[in-house]
Each structure stands twice: as C-alpha cells, then as structure tokens.
Protein backbone atom coordinates (compact mmCIF):
# COMPACT_ATOMS: atom_id res chain seq x y z
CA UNK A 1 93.50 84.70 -3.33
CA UNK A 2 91.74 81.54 -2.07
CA UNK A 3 87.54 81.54 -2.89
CA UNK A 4 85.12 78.68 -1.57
CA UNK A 5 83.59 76.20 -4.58
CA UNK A 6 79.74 75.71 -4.21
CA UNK A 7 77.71 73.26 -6.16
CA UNK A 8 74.35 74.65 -6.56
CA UNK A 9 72.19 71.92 -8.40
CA UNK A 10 74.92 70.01 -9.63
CA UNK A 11 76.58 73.27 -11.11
CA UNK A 12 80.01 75.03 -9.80
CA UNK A 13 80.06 78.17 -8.36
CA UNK A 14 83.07 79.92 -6.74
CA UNK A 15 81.99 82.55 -3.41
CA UNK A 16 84.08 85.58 -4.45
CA UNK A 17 83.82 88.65 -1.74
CA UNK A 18 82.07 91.68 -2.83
CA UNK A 19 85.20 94.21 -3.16
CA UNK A 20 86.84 91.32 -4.90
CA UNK A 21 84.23 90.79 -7.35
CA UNK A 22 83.76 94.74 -8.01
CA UNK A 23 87.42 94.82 -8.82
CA UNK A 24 87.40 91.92 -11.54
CA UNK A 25 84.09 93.81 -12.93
CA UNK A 26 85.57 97.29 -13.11
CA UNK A 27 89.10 95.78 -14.55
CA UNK A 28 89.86 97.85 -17.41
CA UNK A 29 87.17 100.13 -17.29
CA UNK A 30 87.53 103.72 -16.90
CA UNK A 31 84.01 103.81 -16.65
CA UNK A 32 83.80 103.44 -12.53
CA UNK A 33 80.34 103.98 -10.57
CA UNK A 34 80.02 104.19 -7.00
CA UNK A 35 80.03 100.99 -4.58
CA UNK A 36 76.78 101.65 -3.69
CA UNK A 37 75.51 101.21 -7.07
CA UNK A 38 78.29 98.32 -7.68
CA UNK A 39 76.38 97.00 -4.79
CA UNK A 40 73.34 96.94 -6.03
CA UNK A 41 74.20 95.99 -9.67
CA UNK A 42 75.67 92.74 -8.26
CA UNK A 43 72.22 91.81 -6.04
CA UNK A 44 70.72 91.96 -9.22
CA UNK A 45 67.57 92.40 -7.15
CA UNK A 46 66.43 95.79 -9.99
CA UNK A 47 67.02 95.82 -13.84
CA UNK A 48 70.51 96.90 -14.19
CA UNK A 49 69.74 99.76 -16.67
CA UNK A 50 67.33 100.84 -13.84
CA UNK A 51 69.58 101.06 -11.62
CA UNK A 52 72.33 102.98 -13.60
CA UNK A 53 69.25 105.36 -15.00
CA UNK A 54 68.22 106.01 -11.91
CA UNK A 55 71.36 106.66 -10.40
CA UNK A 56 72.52 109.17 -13.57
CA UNK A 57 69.19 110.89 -12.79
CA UNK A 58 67.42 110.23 -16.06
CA UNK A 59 63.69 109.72 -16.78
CA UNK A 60 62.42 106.73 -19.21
CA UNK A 61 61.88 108.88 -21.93
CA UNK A 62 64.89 110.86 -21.66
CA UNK A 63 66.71 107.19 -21.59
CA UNK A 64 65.33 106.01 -24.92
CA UNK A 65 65.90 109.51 -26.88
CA UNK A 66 69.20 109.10 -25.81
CA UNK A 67 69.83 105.85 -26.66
CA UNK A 68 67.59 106.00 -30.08
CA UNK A 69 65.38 103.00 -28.76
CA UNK A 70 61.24 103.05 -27.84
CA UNK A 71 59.98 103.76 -24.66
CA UNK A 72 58.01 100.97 -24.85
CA UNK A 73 60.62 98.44 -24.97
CA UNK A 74 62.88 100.30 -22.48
CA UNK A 75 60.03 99.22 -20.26
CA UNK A 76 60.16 95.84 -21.40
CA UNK A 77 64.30 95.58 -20.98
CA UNK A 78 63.80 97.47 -17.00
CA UNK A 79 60.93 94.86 -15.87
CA UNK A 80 62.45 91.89 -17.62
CA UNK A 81 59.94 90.76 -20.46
CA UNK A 82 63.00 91.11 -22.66
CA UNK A 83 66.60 90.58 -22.75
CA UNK A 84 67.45 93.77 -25.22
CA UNK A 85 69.24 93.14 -28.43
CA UNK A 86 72.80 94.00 -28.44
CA UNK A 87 72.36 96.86 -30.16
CA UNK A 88 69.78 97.95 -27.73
CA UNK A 89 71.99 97.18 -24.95
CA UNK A 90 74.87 98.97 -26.71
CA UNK A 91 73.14 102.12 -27.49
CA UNK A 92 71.82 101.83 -23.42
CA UNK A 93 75.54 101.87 -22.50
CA UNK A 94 76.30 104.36 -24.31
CA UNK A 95 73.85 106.34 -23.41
CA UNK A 96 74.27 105.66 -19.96
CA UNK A 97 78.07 105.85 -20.04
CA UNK A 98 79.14 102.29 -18.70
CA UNK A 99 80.14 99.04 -20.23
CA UNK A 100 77.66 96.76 -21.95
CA UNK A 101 78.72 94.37 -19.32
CA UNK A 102 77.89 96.47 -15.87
CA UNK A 103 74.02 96.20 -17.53
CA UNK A 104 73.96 92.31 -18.31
C-alpha cells in the first residue's frame, strides 16, 4: 500500500484512507462496531466514550454504575476537562465492550 507523507508544523503525518485506517484499528479485535460509528470515532469531532454510549444506547448514569466510576467525572471525560485515568478508561471499555484504544 502506498500513503502520502504530510508535514503539518514541522511534524510527519502519513494520509491513510478511511477503510484502511478502520482495518489497522480493528486488527485483532473481536470487538467490531459499525462503520458509521468507526466513522465518527476517527473525526474525533464527539468524546469517544460518547459516541460508543450513545451508540450502545446507554444513559450517563447507567454508564458510570456500570463502569464503577462518578457521574460527575464521566461528564468531565465526555466534554474533555479530563483525560480519564486508565483505570477509568479501562472500566469505560469494559463497560462499554470495546478496546481501551477505540476510546483514546
């Protein structure tokens, strides 16, 4: 396969296409989600755990219970005011059954 190099600011990048990229992501995972949310998950335009929360139908609240973290700083990990430990982020996979990388 043959991808374009950008420099961005003085920094590398290599232009992968989409499909491409969702295959290297989903390598070795059994734990597949639809392209659409793929999709969206790579614009990185919404929280990634609000994404795959939304998308598995779940509340907030129901979200933290099941992942044994506060509401509170579910909120903070969806709008960005904090990374999530990796514990948190752990627990949110779980939770959310997907890979601890499909939410970072």
């Amino acid at each position: 396969m043959k991808y374009d190099l950008l420099h961005i600011q003085g920094q590398p990048y290599v232009l992968v296409p989409l499909h491409d990229y969702r295959a290297m992501v989903s390598a070795g995972s059994s734990k597949n989600l639809p392209d659409d949310i793929l999709d969206a998950l790579a614009a990185r335009q919404e929280s990634p755990v609000k994404i795959v929360r939304k998308h598995r139908g779940m509340t907030q609240a129901e979200l933290a219970k099941k992942s044994g973290i506060s509401r509170p700083y579910l909120t903070e990990i969806e709008t960005g005011k904090k990374d999530g430990s990796i514990r948190a982020m752990k627990a949110l996979a779980d939770a959310l059954d997907v890979t601890v990388g499909q939410l970072t």
